[in-house]
PDB file of N, CA and C in Angstrom:
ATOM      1  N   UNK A   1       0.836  -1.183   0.000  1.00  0.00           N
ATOM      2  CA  UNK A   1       0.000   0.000   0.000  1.00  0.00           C
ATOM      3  C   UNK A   1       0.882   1.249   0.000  1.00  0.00           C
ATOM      4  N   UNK A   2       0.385   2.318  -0.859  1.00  0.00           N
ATOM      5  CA  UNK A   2       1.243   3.437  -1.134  1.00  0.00           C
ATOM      6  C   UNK A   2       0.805   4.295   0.245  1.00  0.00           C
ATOM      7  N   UNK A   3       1.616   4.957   0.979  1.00  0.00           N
ATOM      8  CA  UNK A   3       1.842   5.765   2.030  1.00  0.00           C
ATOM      9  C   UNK A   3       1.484   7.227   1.326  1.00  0.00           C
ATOM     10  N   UNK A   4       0.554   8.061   1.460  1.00  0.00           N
ATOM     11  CA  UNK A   4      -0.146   9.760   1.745  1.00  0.00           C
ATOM     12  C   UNK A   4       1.005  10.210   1.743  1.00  0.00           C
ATOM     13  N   UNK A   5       0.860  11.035   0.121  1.00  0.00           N
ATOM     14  CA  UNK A   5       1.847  11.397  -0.475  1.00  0.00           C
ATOM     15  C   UNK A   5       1.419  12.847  -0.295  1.00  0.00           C
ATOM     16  N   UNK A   6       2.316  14.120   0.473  1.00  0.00           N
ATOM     17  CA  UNK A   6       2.173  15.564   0.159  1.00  0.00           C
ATOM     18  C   UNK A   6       2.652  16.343  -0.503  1.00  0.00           C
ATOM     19  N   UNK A   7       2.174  17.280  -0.931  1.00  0.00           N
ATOM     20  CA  UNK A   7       2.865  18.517  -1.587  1.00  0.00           C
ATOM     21  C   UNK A   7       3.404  19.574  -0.879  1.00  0.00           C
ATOM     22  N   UNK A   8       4.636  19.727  -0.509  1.00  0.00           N
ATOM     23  CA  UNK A   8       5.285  20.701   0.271  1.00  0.00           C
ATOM     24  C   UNK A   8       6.151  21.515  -0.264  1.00  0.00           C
ATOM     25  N   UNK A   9       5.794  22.654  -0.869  1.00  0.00           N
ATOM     26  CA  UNK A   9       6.841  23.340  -1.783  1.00  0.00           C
ATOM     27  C   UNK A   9       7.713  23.741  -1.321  1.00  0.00           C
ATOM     28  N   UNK A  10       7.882  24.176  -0.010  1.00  0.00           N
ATOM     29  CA  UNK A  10       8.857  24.989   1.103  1.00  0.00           C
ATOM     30  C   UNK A  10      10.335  24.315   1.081  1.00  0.00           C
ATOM     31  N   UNK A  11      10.008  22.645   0.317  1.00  0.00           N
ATOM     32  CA  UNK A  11      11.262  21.967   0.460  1.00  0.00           C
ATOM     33  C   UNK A  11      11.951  21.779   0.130  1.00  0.00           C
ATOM     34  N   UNK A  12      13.578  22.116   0.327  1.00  0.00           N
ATOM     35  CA  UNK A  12      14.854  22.464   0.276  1.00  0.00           C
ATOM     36  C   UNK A  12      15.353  20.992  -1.362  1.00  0.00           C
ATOM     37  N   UNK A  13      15.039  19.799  -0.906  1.00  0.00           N
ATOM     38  CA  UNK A  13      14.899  18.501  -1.245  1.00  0.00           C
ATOM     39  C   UNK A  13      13.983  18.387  -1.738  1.00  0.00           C
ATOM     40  N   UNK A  14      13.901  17.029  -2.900  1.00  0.00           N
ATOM     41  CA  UNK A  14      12.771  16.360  -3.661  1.00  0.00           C
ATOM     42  C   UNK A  14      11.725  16.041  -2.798  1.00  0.00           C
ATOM     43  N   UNK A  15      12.637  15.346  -1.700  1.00  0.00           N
ATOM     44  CA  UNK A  15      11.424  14.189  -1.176  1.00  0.00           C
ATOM     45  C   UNK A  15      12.180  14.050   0.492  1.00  0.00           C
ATOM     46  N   UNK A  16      11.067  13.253   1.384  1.00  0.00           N
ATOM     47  CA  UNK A  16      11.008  13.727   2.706  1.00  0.00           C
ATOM     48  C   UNK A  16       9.862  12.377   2.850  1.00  0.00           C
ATOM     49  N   UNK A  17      10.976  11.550   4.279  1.00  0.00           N
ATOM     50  CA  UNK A  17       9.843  10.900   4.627  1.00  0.00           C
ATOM     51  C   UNK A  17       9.528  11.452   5.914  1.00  0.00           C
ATOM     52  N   UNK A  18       8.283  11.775   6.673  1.00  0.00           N
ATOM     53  CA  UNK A  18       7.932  12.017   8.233  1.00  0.00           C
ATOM     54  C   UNK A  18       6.800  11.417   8.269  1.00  0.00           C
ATOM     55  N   UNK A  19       7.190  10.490   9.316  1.00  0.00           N
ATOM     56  CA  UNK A  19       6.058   9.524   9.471  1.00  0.00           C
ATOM     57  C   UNK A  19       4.433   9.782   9.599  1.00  0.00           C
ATOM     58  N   UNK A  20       3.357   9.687   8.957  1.00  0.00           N
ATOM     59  CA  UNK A  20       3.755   8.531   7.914  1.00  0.00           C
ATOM     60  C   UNK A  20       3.629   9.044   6.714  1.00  0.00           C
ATOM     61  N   UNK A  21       3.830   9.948   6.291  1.00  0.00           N
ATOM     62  CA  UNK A  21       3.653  10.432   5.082  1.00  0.00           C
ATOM     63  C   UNK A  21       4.917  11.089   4.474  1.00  0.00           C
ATOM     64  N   UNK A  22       4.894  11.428   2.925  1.00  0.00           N
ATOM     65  CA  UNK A  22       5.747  11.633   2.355  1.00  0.00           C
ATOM     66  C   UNK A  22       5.758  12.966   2.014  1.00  0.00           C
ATOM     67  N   UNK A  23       6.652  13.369   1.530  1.00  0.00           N
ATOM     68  CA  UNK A  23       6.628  14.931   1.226  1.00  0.00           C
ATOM     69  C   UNK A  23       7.460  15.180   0.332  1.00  0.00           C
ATOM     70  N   UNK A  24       6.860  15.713  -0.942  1.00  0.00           N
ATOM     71  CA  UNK A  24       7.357  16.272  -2.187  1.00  0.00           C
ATOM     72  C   UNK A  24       6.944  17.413  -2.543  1.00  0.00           C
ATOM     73  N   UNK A  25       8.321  18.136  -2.816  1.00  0.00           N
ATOM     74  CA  UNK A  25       8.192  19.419  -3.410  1.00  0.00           C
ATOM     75  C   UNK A  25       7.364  20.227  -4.462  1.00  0.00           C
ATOM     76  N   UNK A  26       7.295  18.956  -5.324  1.00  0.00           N
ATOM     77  CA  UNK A  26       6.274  19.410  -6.257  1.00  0.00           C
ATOM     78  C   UNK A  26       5.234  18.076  -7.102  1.00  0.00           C
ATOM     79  N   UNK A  27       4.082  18.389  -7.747  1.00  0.00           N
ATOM     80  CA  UNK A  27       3.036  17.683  -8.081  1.00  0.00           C
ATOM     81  C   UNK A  27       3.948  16.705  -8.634  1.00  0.00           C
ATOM     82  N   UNK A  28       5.090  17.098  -9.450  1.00  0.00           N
ATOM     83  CA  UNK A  28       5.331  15.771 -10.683  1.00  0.00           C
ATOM     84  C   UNK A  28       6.110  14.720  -9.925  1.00  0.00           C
ATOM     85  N   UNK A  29       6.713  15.297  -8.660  1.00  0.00           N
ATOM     86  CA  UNK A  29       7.795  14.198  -7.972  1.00  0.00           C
ATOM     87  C   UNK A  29       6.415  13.004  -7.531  1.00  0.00           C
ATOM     88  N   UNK A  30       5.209  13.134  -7.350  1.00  0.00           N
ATOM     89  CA  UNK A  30       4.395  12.346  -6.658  1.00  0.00           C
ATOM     90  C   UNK A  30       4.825  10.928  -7.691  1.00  0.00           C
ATOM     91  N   UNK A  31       4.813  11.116  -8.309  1.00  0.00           N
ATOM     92  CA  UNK A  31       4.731  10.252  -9.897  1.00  0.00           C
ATOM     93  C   UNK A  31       6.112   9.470  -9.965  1.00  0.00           C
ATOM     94  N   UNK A  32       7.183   9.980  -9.082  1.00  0.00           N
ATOM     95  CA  UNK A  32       8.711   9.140  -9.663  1.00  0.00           C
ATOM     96  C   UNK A  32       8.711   8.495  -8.657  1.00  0.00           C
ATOM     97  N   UNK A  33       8.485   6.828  -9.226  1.00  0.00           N
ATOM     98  CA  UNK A  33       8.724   5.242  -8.506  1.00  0.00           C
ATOM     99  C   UNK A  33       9.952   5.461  -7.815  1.00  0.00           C
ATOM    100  N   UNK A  34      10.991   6.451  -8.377  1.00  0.00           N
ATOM    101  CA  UNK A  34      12.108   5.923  -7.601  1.00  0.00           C
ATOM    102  C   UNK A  34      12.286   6.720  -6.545  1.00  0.00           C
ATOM    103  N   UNK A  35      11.873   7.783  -6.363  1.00  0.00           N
ATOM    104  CA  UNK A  35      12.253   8.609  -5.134  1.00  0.00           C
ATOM    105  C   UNK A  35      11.104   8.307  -3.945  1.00  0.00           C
ATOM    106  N   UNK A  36       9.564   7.852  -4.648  1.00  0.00           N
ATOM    107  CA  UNK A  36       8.796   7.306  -3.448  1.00  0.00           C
ATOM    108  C   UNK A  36       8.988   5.964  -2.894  1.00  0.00           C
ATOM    109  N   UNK A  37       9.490   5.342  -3.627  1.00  0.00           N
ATOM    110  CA  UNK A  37      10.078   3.624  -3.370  1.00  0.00           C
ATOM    111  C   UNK A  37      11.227   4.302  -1.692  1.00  0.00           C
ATOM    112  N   UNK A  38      12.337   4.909  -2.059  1.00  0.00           N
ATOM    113  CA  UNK A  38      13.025   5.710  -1.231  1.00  0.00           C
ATOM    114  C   UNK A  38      12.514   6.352  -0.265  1.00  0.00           C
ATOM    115  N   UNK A  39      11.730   7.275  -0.556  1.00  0.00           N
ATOM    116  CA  UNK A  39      10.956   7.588   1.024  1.00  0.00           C
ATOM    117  C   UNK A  39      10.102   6.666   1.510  1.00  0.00           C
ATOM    118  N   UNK A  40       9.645   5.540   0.802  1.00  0.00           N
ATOM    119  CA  UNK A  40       8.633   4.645   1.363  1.00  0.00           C
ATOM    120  C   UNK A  40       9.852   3.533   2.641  1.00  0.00           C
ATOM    121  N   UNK A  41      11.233   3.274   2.282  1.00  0.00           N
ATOM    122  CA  UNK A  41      11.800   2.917   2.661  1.00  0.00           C
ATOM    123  C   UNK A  41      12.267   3.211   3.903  1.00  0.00           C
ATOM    124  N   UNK A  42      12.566   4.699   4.476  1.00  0.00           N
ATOM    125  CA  UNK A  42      12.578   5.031   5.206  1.00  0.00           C
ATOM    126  C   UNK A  42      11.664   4.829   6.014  1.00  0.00           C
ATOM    127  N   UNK A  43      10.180   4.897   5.595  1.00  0.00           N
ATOM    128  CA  UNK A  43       9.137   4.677   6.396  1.00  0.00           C
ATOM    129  C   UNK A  43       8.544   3.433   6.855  1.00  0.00           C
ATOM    130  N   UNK A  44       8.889   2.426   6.848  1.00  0.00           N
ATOM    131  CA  UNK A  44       9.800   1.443   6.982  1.00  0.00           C
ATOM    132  C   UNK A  44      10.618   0.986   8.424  1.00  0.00           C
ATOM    133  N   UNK A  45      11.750   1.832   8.068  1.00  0.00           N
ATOM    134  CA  UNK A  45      12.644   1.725   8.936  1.00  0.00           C
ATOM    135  C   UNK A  45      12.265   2.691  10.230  1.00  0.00           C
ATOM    136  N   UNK A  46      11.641   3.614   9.918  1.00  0.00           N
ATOM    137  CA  UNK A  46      10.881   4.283  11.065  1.00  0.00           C
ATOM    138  C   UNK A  46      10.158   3.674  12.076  1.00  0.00           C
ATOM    139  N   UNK A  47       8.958   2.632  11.174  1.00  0.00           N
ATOM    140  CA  UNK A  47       7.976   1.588  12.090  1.00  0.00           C
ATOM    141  C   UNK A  47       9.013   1.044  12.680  1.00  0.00           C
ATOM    142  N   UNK A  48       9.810   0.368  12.478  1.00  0.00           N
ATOM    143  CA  UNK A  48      10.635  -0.546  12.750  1.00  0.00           C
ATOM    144  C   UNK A  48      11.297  -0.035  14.451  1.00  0.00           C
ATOM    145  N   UNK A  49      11.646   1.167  14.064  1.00  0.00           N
ATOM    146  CA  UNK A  49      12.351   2.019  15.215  1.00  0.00           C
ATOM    147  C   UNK A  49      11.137   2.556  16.123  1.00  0.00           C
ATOM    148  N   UNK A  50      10.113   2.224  15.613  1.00  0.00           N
ATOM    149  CA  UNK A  50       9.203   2.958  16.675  1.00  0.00           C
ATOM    150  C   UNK A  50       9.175   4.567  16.577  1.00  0.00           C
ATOM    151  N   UNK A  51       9.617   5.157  15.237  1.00  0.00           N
ATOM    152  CA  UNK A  51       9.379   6.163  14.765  1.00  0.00           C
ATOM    153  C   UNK A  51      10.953   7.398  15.411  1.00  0.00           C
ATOM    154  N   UNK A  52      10.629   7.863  16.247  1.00  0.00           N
ATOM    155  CA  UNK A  52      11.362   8.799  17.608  1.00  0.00           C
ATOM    156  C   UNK A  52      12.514   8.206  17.362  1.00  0.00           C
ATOM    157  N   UNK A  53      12.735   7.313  17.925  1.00  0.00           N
ATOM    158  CA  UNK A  53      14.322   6.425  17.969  1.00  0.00           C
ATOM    159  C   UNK A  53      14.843   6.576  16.526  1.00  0.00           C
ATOM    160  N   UNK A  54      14.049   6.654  15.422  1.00  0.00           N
ATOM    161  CA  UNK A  54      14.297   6.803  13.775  1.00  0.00           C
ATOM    162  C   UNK A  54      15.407   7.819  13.617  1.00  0.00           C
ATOM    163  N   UNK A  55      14.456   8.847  13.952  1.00  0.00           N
ATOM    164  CA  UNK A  55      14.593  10.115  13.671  1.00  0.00           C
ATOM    165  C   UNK A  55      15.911  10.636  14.682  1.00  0.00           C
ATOM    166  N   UNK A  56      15.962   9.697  15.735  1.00  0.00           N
ATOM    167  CA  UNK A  56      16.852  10.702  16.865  1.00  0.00           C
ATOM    168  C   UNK A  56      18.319   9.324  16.064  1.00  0.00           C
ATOM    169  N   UNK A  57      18.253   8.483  16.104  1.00  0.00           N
ATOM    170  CA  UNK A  57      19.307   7.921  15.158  1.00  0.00           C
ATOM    171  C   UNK A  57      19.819   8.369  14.097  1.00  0.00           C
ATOM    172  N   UNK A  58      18.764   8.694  13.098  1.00  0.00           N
ATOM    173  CA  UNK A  58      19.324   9.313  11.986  1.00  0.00           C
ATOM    174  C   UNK A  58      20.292  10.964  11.795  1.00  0.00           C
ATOM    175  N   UNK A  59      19.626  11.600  13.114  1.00  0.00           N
ATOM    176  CA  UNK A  59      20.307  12.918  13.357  1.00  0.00           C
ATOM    177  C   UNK A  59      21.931  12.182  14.005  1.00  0.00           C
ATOM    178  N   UNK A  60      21.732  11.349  14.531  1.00  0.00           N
ATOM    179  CA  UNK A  60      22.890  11.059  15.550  1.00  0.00           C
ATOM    180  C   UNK A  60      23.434  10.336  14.172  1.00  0.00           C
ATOM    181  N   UNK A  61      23.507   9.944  13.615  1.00  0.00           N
ATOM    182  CA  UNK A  61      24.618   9.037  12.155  1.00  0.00           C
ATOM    183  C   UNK A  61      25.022  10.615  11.492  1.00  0.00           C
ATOM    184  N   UNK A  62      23.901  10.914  11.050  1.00  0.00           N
ATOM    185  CA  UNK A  62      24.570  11.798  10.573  1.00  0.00           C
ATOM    186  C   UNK A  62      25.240  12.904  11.285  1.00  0.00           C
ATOM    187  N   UNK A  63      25.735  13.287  12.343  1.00  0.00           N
ATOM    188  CA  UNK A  63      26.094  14.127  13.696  1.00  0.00           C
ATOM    189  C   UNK A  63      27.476  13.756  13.597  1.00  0.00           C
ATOM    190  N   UNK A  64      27.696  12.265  13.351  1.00  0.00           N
ATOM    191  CA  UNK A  64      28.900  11.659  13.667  1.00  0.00           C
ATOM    192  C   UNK A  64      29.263  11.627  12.266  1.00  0.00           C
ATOM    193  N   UNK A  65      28.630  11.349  10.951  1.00  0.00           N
ATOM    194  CA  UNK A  65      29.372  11.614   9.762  1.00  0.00           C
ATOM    195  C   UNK A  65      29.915  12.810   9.409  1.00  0.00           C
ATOM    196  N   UNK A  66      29.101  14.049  10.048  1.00  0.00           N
ATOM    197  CA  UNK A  66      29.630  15.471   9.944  1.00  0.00           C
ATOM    198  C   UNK A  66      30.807  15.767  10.739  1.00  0.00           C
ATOM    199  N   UNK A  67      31.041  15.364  11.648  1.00  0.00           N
ATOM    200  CA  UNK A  67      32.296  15.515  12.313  1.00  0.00           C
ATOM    201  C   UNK A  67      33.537  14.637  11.748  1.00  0.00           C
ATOM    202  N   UNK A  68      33.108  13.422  11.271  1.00  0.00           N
ATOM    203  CA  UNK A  68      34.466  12.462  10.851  1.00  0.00           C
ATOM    204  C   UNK A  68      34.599  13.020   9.028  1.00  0.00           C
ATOM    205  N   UNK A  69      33.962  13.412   8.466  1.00  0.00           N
ATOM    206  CA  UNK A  69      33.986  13.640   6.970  1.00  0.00           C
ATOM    207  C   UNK A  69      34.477  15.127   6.897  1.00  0.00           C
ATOM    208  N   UNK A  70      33.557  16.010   7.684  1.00  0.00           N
ATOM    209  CA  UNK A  70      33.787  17.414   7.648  1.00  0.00           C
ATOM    210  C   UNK A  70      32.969  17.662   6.472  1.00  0.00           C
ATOM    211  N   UNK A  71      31.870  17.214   5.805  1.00  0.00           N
ATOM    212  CA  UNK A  71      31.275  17.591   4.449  1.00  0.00           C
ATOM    213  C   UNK A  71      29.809  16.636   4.931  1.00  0.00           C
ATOM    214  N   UNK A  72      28.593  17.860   4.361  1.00  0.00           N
ATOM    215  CA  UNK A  72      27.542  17.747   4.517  1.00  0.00           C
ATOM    216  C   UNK A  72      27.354  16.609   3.720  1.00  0.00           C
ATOM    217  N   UNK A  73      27.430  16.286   2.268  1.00  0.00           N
ATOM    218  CA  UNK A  73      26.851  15.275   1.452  1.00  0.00           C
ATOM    219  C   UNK A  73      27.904  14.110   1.893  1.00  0.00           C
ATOM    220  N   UNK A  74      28.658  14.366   2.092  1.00  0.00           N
ATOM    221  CA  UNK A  74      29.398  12.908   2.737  1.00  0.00           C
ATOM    222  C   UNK A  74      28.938  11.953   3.894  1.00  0.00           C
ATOM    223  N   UNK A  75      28.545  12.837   5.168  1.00  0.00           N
ATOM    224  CA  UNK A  75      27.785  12.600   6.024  1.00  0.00           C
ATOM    225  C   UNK A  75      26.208  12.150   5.587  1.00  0.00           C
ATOM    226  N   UNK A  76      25.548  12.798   5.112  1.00  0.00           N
ATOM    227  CA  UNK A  76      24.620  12.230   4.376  1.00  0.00           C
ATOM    228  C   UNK A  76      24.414  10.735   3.991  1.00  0.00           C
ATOM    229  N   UNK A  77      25.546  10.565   3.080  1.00  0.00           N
ATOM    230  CA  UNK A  77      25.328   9.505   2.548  1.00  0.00           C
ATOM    231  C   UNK A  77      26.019   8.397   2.883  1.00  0.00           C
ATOM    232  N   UNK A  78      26.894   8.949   4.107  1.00  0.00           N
ATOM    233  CA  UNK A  78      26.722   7.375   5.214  1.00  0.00           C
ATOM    234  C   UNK A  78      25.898   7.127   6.248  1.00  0.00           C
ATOM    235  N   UNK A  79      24.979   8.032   6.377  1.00  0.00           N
ATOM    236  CA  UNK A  79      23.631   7.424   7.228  1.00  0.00           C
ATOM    237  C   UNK A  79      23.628   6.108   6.820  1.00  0.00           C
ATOM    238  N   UNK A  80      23.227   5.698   8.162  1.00  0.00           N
ATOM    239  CA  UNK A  80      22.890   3.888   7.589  1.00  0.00           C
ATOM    240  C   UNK A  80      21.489   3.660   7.058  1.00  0.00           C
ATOM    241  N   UNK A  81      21.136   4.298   7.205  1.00  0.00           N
ATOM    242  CA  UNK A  81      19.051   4.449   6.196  1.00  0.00           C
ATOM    243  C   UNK A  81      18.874   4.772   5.193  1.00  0.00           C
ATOM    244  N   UNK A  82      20.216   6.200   5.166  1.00  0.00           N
ATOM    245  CA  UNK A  82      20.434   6.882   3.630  1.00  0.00           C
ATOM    246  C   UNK A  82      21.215   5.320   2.486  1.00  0.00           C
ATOM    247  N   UNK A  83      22.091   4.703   3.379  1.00  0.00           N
ATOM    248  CA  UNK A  83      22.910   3.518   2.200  1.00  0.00           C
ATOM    249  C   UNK A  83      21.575   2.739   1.671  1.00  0.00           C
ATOM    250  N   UNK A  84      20.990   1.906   2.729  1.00  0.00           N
ATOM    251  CA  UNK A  84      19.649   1.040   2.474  1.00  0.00           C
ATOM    252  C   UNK A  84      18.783   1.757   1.364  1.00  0.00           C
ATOM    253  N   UNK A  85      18.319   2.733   1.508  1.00  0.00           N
ATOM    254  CA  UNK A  85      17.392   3.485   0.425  1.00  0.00           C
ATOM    255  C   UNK A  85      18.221   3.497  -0.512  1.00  0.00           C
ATOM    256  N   UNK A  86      19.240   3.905  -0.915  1.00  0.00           N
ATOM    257  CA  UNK A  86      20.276   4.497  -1.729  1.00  0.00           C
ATOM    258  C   UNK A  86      20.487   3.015  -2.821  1.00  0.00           C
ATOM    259  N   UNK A  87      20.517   1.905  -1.847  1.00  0.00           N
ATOM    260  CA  UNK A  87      20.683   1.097  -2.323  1.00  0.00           C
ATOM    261  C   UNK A  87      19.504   0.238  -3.090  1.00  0.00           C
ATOM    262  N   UNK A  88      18.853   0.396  -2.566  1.00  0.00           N
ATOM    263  CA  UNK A  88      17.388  -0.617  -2.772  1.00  0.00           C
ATOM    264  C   UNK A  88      16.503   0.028  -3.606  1.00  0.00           C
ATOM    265  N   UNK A  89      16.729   1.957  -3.979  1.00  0.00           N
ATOM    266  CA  UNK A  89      15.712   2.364  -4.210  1.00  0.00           C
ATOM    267  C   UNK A  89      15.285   2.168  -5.942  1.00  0.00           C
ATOM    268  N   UNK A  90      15.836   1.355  -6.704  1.00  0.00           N
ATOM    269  CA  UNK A  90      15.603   1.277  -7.814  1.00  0.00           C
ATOM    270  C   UNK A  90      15.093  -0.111  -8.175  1.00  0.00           C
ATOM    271  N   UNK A  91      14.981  -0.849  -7.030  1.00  0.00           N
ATOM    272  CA  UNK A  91      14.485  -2.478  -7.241  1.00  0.00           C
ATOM    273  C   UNK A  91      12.820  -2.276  -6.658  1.00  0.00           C
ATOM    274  N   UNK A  92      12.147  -3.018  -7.909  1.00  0.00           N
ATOM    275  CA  UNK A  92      10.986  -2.971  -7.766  1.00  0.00           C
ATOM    276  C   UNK A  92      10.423  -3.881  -6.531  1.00  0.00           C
ATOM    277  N   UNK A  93      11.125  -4.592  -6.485  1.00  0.00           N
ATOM    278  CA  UNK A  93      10.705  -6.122  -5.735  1.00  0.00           C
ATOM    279  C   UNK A  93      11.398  -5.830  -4.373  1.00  0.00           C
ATOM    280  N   UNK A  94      11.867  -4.981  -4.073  1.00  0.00           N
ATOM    281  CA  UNK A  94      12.539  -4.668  -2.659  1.00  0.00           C
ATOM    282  C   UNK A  94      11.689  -4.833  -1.677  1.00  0.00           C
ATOM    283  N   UNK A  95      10.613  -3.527  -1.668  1.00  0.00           N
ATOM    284  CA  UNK A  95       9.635  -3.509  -0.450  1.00  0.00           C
ATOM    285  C   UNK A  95       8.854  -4.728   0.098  1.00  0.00           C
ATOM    286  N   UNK A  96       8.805  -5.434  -1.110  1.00  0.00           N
ATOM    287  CA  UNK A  96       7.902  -6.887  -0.867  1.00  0.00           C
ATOM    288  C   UNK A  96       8.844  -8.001  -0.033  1.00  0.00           C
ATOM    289  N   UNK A  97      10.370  -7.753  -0.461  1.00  0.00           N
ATOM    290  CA  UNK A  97      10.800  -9.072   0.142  1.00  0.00           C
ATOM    291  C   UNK A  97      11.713  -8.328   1.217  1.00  0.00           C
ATOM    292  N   UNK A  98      11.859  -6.918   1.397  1.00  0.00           N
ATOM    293  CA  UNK A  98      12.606  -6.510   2.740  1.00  0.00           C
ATOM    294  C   UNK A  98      12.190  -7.389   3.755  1.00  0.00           C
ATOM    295  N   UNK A  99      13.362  -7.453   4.741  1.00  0.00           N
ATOM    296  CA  UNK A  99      13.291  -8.103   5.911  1.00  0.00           C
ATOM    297  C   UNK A  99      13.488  -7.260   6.792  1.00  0.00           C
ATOM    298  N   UNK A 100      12.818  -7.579   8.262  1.00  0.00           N
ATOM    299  CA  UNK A 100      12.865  -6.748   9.208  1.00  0.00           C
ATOM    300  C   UNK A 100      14.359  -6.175   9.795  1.00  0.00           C
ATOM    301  N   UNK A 101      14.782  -5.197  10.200  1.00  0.00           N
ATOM    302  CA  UNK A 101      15.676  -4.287  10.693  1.00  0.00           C
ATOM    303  C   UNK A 101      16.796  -4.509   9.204  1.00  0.00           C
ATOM    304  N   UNK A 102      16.459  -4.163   8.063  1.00  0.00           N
ATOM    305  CA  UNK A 102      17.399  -5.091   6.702  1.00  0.00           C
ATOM    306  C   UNK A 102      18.513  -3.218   6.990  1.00  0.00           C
ATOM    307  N   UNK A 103      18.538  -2.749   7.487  1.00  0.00           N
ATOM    308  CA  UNK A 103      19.191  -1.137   7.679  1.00  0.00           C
ATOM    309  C   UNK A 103      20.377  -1.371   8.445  1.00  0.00           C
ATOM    310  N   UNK A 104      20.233  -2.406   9.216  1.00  0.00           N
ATOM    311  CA  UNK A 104      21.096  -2.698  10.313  1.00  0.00           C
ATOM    312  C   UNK A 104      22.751  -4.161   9.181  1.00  0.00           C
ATOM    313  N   UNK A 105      22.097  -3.732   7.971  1.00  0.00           N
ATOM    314  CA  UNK A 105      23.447  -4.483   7.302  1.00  0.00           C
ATOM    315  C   UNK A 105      24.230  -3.472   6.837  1.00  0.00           C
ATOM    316  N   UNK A 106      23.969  -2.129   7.202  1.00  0.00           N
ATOM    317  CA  UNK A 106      25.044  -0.920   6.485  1.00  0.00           C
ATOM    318  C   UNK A 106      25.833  -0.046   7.826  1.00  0.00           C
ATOM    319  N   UNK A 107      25.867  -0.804   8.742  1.00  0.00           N
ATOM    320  CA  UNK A 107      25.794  -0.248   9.872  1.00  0.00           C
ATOM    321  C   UNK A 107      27.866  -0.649  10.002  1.00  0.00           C
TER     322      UNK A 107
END
Protein backbone atom coordinates (compact mmCIF):
# COMPACT_ATOMS: atom_id res chain seq x y z
CA UNK A 1 0.00 0.00 0.00
CA UNK A 2 1.24 3.44 -1.13
CA UNK A 3 1.84 5.77 2.03
CA UNK A 4 -0.15 9.76 1.75
CA UNK A 5 1.85 11.40 -0.47
CA UNK A 6 2.17 15.56 0.16
CA UNK A 7 2.87 18.52 -1.59
CA UNK A 8 5.28 20.70 0.27
CA UNK A 9 6.84 23.34 -1.78
CA UNK A 10 8.86 24.99 1.10
CA UNK A 11 11.26 21.97 0.46
CA UNK A 12 14.85 22.46 0.28
CA UNK A 13 14.90 18.50 -1.25
CA UNK A 14 12.77 16.36 -3.66
CA UNK A 15 11.42 14.19 -1.18
CA UNK A 16 11.01 13.73 2.71
CA UNK A 17 9.84 10.90 4.63
CA UNK A 18 7.93 12.02 8.23
CA UNK A 19 6.06 9.52 9.47
CA UNK A 20 3.76 8.53 7.91
CA UNK A 21 3.65 10.43 5.08
CA UNK A 22 5.75 11.63 2.35
CA UNK A 23 6.63 14.93 1.23
CA UNK A 24 7.36 16.27 -2.19
CA UNK A 25 8.19 19.42 -3.41
CA UNK A 26 6.27 19.41 -6.26
CA UNK A 27 3.04 17.68 -8.08
CA UNK A 28 5.33 15.77 -10.68
CA UNK A 29 7.79 14.20 -7.97
CA UNK A 30 4.40 12.35 -6.66
CA UNK A 31 4.73 10.25 -9.90
CA UNK A 32 8.71 9.14 -9.66
CA UNK A 33 8.72 5.24 -8.51
CA UNK A 34 12.11 5.92 -7.60
CA UNK A 35 12.25 8.61 -5.13
CA UNK A 36 8.80 7.31 -3.45
CA UNK A 37 10.08 3.62 -3.37
CA UNK A 38 13.03 5.71 -1.23
CA UNK A 39 10.96 7.59 1.02
CA UNK A 40 8.63 4.65 1.36
CA UNK A 41 11.80 2.92 2.66
CA UNK A 42 12.58 5.03 5.21
CA UNK A 43 9.14 4.68 6.40
CA UNK A 44 9.80 1.44 6.98
CA UNK A 45 12.64 1.72 8.94
CA UNK A 46 10.88 4.28 11.06
CA UNK A 47 7.98 1.59 12.09
CA UNK A 48 10.63 -0.55 12.75
CA UNK A 49 12.35 2.02 15.22
CA UNK A 50 9.20 2.96 16.67
CA UNK A 51 9.38 6.16 14.77
CA UNK A 52 11.36 8.80 17.61
CA UNK A 53 14.32 6.42 17.97
CA UNK A 54 14.30 6.80 13.77
CA UNK A 55 14.59 10.11 13.67
CA UNK A 56 16.85 10.70 16.87
CA UNK A 57 19.31 7.92 15.16
CA UNK A 58 19.32 9.31 11.99
CA UNK A 59 20.31 12.92 13.36
CA UNK A 60 22.89 11.06 15.55
CA UNK A 61 24.62 9.04 12.16
CA UNK A 62 24.57 11.80 10.57
CA UNK A 63 26.09 14.13 13.70
CA UNK A 64 28.90 11.66 13.67
CA UNK A 65 29.37 11.61 9.76
CA UNK A 66 29.63 15.47 9.94
CA UNK A 67 32.30 15.52 12.31
CA UNK A 68 34.47 12.46 10.85
CA UNK A 69 33.99 13.64 6.97
CA UNK A 70 33.79 17.41 7.65
CA UNK A 71 31.28 17.59 4.45
CA UNK A 72 27.54 17.75 4.52
CA UNK A 73 26.85 15.27 1.45
CA UNK A 74 29.40 12.91 2.74
CA UNK A 75 27.79 12.60 6.02
CA UNK A 76 24.62 12.23 4.38
CA UNK A 77 25.33 9.50 2.55
CA UNK A 78 26.72 7.37 5.21
CA UNK A 79 23.63 7.42 7.23
CA UNK A 80 22.89 3.89 7.59
CA UNK A 81 19.05 4.45 6.20
CA UNK A 82 20.43 6.88 3.63
CA UNK A 83 22.91 3.52 2.20
CA UNK A 84 19.65 1.04 2.47
CA UNK A 85 17.39 3.49 0.43
CA UNK A 86 20.28 4.50 -1.73
CA UNK A 87 20.68 1.10 -2.32
CA UNK A 88 17.39 -0.62 -2.77
CA UNK A 89 15.71 2.36 -4.21
CA UNK A 90 15.60 1.28 -7.81
CA UNK A 91 14.48 -2.48 -7.24
CA UNK A 92 10.99 -2.97 -7.77
CA UNK A 93 10.70 -6.12 -5.73
CA UNK A 94 12.54 -4.67 -2.66
CA UNK A 95 9.63 -3.51 -0.45
CA UNK A 96 7.90 -6.89 -0.87
CA UNK A 97 10.80 -9.07 0.14
CA UNK A 98 12.61 -6.51 2.74
CA UNK A 99 13.29 -8.10 5.91
CA UNK A 100 12.86 -6.75 9.21
CA UNK A 101 15.68 -4.29 10.69
CA UNK A 102 17.40 -5.09 6.70
CA UNK A 103 19.19 -1.14 7.68
CA UNK A 104 21.10 -2.70 10.31
CA UNK A 105 23.45 -4.48 7.30
CA UNK A 106 25.04 -0.92 6.48
CA UNK A 107 25.79 -0.25 9.87
Amino acid sequence: MRPPVIIAPWLKVDGMALFPFILVRNRQLMTDEVLIRHETIHLRQAAELLVIPFYLFYLINYLIGLVRYRDHHRAYMHIVFEREAYAHENDRQYLKQRRLWAWTKYI
